[in-house]
PDB file of N, CA and C in Angstrom:
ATOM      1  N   UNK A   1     -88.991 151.873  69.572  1.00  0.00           N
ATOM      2  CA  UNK A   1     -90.121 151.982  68.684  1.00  0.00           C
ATOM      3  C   UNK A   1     -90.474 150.585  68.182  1.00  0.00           C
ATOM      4  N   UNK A   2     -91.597 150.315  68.693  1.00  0.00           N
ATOM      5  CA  UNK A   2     -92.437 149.127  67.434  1.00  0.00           C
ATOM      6  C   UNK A   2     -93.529 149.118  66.901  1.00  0.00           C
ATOM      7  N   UNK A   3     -93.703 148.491  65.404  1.00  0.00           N
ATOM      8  CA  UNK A   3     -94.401 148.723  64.486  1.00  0.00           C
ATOM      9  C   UNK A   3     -95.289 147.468  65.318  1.00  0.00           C
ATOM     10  N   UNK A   4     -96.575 148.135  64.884  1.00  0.00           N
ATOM     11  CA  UNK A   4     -97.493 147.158  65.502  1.00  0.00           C
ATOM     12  C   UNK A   4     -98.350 146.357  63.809  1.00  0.00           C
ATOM     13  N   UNK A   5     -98.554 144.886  64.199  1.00  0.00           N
ATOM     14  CA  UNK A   5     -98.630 144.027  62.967  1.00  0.00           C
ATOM     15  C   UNK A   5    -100.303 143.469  63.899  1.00  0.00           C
ATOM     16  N   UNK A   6    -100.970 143.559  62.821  1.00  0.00           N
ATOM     17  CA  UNK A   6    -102.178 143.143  62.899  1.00  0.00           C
ATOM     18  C   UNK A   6    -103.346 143.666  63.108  1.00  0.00           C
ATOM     19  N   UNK A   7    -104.593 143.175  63.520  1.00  0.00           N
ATOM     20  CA  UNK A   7    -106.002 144.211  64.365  1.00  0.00           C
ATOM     21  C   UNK A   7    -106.077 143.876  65.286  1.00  0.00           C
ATOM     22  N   UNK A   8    -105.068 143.341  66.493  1.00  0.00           N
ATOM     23  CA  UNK A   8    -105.159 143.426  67.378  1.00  0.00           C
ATOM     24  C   UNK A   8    -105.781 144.265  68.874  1.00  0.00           C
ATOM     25  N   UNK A   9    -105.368 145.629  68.282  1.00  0.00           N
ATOM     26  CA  UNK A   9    -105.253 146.841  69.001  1.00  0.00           C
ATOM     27  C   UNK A   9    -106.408 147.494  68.364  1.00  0.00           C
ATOM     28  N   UNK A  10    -107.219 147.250  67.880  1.00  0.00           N
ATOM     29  CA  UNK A  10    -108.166 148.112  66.977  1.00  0.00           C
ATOM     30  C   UNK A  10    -109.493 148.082  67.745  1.00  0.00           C
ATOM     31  N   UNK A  11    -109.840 149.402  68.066  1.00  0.00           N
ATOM     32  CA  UNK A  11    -109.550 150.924  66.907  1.00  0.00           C
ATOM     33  C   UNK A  11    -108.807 151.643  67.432  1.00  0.00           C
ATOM     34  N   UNK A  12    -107.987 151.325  68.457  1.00  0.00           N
ATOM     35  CA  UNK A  12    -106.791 152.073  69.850  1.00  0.00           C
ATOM     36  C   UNK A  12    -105.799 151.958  68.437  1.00  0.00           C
ATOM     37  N   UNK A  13    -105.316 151.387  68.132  1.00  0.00           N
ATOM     38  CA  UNK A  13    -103.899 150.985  66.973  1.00  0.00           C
ATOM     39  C   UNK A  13    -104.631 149.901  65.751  1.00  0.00           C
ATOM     40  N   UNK A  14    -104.126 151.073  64.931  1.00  0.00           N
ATOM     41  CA  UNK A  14    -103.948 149.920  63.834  1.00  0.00           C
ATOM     42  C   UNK A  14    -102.632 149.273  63.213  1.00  0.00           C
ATOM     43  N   UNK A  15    -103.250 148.319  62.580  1.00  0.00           N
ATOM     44  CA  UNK A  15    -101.875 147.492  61.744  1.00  0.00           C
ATOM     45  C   UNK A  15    -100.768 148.947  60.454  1.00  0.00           C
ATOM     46  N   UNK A  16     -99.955 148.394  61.217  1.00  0.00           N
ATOM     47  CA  UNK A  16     -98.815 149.752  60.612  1.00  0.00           C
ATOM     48  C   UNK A  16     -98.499 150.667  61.444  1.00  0.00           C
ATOM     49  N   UNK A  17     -99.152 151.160  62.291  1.00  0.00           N
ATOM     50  CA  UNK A  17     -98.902 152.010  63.138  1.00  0.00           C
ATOM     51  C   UNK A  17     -97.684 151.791  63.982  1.00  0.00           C
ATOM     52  N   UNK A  18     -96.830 152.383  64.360  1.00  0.00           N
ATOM     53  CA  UNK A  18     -95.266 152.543  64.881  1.00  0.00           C
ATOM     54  C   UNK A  18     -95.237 153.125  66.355  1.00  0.00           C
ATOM     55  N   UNK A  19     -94.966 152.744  67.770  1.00  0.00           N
ATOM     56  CA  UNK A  19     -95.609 153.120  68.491  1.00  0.00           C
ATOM     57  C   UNK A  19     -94.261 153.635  69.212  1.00  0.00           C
ATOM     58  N   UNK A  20     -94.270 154.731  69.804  1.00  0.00           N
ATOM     59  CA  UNK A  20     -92.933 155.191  71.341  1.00  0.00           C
ATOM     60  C   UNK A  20     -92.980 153.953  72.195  1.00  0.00           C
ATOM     61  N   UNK A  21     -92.095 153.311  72.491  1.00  0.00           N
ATOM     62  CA  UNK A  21     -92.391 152.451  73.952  1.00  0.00           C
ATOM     63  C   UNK A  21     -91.215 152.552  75.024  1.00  0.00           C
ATOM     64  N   UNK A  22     -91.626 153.628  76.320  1.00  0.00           N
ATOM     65  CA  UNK A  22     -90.997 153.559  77.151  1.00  0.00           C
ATOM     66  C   UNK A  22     -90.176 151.948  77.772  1.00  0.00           C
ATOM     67  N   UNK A  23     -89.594 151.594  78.088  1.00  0.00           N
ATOM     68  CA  UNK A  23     -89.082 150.376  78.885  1.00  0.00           C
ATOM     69  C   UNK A  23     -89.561 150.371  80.332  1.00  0.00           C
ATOM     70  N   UNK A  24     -90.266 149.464  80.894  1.00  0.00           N
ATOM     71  CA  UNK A  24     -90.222 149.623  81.878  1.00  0.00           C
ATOM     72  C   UNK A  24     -90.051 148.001  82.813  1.00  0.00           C
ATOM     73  N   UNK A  25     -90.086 147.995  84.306  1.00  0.00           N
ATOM     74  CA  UNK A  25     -90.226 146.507  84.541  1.00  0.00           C
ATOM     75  C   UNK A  25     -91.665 146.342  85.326  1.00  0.00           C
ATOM     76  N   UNK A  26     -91.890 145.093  85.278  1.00  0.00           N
ATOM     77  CA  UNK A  26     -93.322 144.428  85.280  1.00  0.00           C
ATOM     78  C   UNK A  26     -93.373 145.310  87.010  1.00  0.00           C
ATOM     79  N   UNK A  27     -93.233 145.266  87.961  1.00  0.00           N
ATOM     80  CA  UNK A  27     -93.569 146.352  89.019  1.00  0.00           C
ATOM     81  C   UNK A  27     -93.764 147.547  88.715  1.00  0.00           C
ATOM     82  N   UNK A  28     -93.669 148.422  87.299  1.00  0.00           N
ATOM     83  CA  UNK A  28     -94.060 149.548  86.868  1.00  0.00           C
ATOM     84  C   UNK A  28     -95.018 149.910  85.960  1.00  0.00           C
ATOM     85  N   UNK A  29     -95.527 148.589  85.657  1.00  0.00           N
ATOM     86  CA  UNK A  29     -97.255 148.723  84.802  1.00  0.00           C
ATOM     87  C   UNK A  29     -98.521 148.596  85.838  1.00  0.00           C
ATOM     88  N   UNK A  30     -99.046 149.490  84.570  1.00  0.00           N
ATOM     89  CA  UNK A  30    -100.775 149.616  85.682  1.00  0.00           C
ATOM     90  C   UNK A  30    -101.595 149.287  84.525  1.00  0.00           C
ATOM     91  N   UNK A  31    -102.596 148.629  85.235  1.00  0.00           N
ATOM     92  CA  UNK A  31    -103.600 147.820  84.623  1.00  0.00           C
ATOM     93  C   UNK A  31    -103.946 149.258  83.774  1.00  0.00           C
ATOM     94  N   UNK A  32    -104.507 149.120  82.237  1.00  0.00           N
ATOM     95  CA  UNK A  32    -104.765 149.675  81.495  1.00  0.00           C
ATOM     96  C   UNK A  32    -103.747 150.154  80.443  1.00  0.00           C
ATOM     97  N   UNK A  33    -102.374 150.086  81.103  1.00  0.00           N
ATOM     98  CA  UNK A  33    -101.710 150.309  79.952  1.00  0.00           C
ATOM     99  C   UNK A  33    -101.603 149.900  78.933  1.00  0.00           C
ATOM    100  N   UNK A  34    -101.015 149.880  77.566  1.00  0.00           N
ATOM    101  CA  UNK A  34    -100.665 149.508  76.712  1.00  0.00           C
ATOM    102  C   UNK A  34     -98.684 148.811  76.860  1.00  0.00           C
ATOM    103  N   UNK A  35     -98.992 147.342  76.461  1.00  0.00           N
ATOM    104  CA  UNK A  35     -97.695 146.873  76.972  1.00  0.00           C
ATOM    105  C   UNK A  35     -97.097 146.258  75.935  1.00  0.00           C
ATOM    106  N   UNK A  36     -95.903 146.273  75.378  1.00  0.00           N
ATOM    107  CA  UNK A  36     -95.300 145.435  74.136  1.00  0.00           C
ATOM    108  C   UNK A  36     -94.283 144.491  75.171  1.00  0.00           C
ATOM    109  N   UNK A  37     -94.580 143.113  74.753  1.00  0.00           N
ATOM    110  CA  UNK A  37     -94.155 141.782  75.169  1.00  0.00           C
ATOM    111  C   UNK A  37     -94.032 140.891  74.304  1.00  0.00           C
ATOM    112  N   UNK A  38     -92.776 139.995  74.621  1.00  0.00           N
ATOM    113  CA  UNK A  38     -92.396 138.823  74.054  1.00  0.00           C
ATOM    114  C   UNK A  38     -93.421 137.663  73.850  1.00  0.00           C
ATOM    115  N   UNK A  39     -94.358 137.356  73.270  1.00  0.00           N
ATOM    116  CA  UNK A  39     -95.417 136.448  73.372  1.00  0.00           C
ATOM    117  C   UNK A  39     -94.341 135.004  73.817  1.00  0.00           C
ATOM    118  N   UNK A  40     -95.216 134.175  74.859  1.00  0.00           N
ATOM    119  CA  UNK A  40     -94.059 132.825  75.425  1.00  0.00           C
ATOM    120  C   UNK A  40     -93.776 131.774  74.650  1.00  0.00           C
ATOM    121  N   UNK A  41     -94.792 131.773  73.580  1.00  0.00           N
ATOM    122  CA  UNK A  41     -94.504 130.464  72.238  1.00  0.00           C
ATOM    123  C   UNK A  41     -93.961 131.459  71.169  1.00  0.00           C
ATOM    124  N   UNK A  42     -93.716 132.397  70.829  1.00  0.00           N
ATOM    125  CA  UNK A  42     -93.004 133.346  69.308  1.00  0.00           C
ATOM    126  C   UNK A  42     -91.453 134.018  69.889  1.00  0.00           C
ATOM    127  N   UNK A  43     -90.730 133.787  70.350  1.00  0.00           N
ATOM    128  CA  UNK A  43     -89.644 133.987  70.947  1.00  0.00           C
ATOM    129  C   UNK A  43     -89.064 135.501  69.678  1.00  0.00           C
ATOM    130  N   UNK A  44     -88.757 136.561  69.417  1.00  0.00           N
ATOM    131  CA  UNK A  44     -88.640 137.455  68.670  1.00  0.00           C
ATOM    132  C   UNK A  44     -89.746 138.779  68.321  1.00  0.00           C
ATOM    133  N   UNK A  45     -90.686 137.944  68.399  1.00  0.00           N
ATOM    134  CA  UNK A  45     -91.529 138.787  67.573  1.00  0.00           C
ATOM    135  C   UNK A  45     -92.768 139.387  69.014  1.00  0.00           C
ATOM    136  N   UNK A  46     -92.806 140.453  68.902  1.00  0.00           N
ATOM    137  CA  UNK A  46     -93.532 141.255  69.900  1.00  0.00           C
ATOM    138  C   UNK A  46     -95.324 141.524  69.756  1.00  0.00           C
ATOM    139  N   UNK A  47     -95.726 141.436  70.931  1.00  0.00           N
ATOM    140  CA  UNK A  47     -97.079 141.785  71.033  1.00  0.00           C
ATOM    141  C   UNK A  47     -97.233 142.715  72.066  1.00  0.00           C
ATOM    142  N   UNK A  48     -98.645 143.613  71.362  1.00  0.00           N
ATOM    143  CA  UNK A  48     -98.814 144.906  71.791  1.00  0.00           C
ATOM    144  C   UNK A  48    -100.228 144.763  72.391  1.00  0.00           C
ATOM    145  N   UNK A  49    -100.439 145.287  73.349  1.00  0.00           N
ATOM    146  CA  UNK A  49    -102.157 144.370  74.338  1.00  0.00           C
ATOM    147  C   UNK A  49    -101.942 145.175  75.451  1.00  0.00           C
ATOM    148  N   UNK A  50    -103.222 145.333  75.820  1.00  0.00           N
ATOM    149  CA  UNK A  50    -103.501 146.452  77.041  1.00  0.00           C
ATOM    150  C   UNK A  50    -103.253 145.072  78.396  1.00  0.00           C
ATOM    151  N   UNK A  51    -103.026 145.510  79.642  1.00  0.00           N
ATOM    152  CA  UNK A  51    -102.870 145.069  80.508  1.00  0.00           C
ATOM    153  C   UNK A  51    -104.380 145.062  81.554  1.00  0.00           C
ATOM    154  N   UNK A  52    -104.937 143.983  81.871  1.00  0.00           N
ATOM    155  CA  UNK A  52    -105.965 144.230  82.386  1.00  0.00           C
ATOM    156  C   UNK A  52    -105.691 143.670  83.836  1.00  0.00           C
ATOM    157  N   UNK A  53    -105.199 142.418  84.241  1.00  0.00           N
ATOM    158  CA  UNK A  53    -104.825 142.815  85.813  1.00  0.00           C
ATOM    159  C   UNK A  53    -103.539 141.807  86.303  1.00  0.00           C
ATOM    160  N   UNK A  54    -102.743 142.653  87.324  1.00  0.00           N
ATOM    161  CA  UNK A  54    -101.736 142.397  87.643  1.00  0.00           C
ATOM    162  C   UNK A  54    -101.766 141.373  88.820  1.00  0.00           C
ATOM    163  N   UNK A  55    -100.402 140.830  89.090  1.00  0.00           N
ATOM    164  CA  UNK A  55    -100.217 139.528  90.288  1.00  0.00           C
ATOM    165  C   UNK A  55    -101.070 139.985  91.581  1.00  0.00           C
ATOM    166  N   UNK A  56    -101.672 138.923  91.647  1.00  0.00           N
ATOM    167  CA  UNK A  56    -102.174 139.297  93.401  1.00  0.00           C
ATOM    168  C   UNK A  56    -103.997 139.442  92.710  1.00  0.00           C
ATOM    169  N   UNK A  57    -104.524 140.029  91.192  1.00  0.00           N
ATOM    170  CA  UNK A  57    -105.543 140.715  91.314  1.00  0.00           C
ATOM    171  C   UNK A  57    -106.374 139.340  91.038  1.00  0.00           C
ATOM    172  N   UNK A  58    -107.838 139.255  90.951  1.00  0.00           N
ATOM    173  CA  UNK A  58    -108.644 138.444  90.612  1.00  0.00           C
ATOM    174  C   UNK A  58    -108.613 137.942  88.977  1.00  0.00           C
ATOM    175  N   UNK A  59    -108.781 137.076  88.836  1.00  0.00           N
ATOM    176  CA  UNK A  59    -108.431 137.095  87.126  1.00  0.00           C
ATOM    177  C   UNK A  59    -110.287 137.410  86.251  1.00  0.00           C
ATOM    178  N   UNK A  60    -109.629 137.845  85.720  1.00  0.00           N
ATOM    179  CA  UNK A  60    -110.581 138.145  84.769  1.00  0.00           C
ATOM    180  C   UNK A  60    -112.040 136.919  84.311  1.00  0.00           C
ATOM    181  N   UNK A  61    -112.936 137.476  84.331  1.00  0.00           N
ATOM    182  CA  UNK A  61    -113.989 136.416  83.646  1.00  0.00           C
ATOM    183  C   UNK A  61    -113.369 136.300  82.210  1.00  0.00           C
ATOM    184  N   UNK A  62    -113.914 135.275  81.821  1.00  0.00           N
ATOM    185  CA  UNK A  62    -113.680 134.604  80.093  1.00  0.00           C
ATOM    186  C   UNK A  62    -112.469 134.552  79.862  1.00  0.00           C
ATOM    187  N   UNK A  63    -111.559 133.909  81.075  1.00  0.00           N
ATOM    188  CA  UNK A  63    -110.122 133.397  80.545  1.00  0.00           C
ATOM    189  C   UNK A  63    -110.576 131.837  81.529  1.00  0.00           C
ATOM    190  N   UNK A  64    -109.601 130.790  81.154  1.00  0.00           N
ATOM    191  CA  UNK A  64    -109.840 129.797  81.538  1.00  0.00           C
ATOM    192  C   UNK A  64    -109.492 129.366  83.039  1.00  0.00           C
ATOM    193  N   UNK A  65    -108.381 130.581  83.441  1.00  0.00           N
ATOM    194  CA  UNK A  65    -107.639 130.387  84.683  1.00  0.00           C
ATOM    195  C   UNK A  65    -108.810 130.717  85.395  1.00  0.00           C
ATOM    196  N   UNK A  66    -108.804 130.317  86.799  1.00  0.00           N
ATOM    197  CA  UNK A  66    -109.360 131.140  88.309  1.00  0.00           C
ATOM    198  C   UNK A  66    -108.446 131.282  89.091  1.00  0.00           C
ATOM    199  N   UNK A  67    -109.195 132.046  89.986  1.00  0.00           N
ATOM    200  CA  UNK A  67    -108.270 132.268  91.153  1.00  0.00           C
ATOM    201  C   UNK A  67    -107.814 133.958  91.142  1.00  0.00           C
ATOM    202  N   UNK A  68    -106.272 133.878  91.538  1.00  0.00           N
ATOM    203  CA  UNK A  68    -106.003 134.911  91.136  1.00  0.00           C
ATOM    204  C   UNK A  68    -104.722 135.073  90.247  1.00  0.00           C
ATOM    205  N   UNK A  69    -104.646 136.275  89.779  1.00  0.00           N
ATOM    206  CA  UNK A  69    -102.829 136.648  89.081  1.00  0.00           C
ATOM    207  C   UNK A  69    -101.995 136.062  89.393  1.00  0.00           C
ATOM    208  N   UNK A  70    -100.992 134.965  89.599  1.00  0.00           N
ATOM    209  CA  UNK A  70     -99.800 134.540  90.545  1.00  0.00           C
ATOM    210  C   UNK A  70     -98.668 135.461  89.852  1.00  0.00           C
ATOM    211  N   UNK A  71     -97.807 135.750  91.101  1.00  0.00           N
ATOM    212  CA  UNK A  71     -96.585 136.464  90.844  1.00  0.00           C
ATOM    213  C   UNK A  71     -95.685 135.887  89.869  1.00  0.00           C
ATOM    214  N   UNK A  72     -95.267 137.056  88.694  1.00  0.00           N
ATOM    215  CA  UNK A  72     -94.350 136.830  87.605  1.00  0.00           C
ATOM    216  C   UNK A  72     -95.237 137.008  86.634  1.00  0.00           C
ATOM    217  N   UNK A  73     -96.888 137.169  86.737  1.00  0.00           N
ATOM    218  CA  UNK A  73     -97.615 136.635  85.302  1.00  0.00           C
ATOM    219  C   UNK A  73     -98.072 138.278  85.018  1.00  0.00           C
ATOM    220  N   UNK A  74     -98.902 138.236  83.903  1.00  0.00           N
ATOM    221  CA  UNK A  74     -99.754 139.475  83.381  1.00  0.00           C
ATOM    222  C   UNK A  74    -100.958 138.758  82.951  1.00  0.00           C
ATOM    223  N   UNK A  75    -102.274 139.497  82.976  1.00  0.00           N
ATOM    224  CA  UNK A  75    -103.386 139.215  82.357  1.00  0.00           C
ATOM    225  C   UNK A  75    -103.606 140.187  80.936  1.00  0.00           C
ATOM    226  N   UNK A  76    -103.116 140.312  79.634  1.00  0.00           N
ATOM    227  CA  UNK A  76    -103.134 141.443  78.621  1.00  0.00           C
ATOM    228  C   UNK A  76    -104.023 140.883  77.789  1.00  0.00           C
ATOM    229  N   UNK A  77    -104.820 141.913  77.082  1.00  0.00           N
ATOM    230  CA  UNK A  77    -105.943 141.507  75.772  1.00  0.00           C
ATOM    231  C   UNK A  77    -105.820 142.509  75.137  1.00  0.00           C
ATOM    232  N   UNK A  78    -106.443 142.421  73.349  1.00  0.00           N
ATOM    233  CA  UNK A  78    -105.980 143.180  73.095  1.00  0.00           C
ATOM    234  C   UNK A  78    -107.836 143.908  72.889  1.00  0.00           C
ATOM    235  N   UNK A  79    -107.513 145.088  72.585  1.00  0.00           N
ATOM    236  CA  UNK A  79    -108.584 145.774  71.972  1.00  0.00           C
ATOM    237  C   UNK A  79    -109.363 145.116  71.331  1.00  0.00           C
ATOM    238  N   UNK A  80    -109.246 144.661  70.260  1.00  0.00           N
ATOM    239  CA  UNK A  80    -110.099 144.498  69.109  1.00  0.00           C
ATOM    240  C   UNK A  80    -110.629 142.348  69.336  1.00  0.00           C
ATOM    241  N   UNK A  81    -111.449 142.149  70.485  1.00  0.00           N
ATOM    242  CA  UNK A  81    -111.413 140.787  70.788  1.00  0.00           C
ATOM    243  C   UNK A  81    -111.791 139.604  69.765  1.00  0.00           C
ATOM    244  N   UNK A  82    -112.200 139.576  68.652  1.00  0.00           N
ATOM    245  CA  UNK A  82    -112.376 138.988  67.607  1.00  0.00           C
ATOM    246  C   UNK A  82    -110.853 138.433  67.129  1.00  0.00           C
ATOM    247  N   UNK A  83    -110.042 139.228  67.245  1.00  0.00           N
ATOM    248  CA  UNK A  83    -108.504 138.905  66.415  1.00  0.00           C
ATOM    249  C   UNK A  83    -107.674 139.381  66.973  1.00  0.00           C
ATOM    250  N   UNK A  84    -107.677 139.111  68.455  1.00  0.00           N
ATOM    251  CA  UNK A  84    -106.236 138.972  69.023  1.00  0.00           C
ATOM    252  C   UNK A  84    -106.005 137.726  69.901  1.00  0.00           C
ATOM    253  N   UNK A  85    -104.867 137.300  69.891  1.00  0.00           N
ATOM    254  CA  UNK A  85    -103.923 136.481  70.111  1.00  0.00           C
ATOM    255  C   UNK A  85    -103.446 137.015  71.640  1.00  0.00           C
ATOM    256  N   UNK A  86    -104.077 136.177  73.039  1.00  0.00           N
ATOM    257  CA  UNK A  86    -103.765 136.727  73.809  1.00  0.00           C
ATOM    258  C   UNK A  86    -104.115 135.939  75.085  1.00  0.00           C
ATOM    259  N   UNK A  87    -104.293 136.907  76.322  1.00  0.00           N
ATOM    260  CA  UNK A  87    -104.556 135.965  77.541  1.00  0.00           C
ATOM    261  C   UNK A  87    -106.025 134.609  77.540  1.00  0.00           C
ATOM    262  N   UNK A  88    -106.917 135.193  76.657  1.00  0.00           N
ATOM    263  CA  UNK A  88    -108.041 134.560  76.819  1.00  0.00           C
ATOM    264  C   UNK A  88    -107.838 133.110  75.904  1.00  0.00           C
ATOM    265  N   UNK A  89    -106.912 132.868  75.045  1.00  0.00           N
ATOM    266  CA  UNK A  89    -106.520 131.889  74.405  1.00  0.00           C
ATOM    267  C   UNK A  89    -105.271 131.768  74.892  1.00  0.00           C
ATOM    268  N   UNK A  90    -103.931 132.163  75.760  1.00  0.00           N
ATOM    269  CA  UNK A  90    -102.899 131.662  75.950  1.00  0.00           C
ATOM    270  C   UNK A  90    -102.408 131.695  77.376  1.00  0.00           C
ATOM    271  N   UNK A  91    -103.518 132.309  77.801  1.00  0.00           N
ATOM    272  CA  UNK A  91    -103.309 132.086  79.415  1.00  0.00           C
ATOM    273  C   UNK A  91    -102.439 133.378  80.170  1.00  0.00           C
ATOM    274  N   UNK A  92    -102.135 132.641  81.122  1.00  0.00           N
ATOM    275  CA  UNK A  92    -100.743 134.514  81.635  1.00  0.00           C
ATOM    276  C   UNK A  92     -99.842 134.880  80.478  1.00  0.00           C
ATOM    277  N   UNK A  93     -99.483 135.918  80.144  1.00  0.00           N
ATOM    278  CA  UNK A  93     -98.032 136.340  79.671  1.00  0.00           C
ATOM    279  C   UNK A  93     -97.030 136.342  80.882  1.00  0.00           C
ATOM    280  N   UNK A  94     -95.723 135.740  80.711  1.00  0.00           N
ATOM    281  CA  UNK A  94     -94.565 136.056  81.513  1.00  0.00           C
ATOM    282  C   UNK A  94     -94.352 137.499  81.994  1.00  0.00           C
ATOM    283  N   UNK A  95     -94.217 138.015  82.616  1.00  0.00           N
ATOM    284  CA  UNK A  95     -94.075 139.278  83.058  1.00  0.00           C
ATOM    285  C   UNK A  95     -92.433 139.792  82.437  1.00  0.00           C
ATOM    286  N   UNK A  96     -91.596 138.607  82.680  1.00  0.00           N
ATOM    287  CA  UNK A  96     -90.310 138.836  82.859  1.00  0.00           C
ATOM    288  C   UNK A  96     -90.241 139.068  80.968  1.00  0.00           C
ATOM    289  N   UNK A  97     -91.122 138.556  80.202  1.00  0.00           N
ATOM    290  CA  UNK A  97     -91.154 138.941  78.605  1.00  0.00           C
ATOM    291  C   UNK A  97     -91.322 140.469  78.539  1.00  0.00           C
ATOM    292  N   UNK A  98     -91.804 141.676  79.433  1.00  0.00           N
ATOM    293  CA  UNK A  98     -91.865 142.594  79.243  1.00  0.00           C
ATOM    294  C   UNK A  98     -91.187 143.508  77.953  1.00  0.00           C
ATOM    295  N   UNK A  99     -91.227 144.266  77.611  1.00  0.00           N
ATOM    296  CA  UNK A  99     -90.570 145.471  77.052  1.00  0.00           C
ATOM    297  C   UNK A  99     -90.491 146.605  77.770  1.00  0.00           C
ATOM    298  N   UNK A 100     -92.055 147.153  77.836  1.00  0.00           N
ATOM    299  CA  UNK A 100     -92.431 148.086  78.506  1.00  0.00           C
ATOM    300  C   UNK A 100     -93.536 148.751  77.606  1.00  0.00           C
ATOM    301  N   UNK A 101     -93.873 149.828  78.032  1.00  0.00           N
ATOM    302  CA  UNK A 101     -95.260 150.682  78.133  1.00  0.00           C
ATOM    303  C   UNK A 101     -95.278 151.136  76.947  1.00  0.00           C
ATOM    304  N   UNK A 102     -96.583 151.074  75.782  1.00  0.00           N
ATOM    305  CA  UNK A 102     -96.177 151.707  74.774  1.00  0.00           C
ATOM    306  C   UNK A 102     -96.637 153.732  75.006  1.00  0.00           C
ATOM    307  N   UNK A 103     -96.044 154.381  75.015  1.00  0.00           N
ATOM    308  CA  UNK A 103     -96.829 155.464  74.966  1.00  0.00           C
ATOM    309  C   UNK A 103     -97.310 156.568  74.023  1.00  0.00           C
ATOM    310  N   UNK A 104     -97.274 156.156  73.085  1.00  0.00           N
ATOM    311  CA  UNK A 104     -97.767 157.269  72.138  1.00  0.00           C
ATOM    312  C   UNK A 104     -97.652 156.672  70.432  1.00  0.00           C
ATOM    313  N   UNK A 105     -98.389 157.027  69.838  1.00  0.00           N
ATOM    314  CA  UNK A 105     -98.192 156.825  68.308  1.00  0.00           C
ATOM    315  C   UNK A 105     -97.627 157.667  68.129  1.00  0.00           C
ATOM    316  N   UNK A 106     -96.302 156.898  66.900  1.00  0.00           N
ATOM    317  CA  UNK A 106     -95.807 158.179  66.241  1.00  0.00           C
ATOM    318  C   UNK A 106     -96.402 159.251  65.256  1.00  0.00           C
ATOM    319  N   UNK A 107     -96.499 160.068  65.335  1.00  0.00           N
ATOM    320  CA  UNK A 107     -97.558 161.100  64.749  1.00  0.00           C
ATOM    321  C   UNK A 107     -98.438 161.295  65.480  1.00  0.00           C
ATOM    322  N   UNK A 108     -99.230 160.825  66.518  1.00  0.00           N
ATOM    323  CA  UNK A 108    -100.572 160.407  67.264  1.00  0.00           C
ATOM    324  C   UNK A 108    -100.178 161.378  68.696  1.00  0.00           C
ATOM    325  N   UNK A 109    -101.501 161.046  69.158  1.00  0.00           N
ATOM    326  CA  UNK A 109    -101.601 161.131  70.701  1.00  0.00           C
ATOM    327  C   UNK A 109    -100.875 160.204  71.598  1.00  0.00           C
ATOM    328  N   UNK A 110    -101.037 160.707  72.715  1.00  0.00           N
ATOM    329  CA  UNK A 110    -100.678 159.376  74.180  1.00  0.00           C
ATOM    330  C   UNK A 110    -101.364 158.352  74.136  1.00  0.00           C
ATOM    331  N   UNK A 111    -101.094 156.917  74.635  1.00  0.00           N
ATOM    332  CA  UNK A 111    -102.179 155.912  74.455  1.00  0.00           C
ATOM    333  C   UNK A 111    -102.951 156.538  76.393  1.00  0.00           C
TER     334      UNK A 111
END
C-alpha cells in the first residue's frame, strides 16, 4: 500500500488517497497503467504516474527525448499535467525503480 502525496494523479487520485499496489516487473506493465516508482534523483520516496510507452515504443511528443523508448527505461506522466513531476521534465524513469501496478483505491474502484 502507498499513500499517494500531491496532485499529481488528479482527478484519477488525489493527495491522501492510499492505493493497493500489486508488485510487478517492468516486462509486466502495459502502457496505461498506473505505476508506483522510485523517482532516480529522490532515492525513498515513491511516485505514482500512469505509464504511457514502453522500450522499443516511439516516445512521446512534448518530452525532450526522440527516437524511441531504449531498453530498461519507462515513459510515465502523471494525470494532472500542470503539477506533476515526471517524464516531460525528467526524462525516462529507470524501469529497474519499479514497484509495480497500482490497482485500486482503498475504499475506491480499480484504477
Amino acid at each position: 500500500m502507498v499513500t499517494v502525496q500531491g496532485e499529481s494523479m488528479t482527478p484519477t487520485l488525489a493527495d491522501g488517497d492510499r492505493v493497493l499496489v500489486r508488485r510487478r516487473r517492468p516486462g509486466q506493465v502495459s502502457r496505461g497503467d498506473v505505476v508506483v516508482l522510485e523517482p532516480p534523483r529522490e532515492p525513498g520516496r515513491w511516485n505514482v504516474k500512469r505509464v504511457v510507452a514502453l522500450p522499443g515504443d516511439p516516445v512521446p511528443d512534448g518530452l525532450r527525448e526522440t527516437g524511441t523508448v531504449p531498453d530498461g527505461a519507462l515513459v510515465v506522466l502523471g494525470d494532472n499535467p500542470g503539477g506533476s513531476a515526471d517524464s516531460r521534465q525528467r526524462g525516462f524513469f529507470p524501469a529497474d525503480q519499479l514497484l509495480g501496478v497500482a490497482l485500486r483505491r482503498l475504499g475506491g474502484q480499480a484504477l
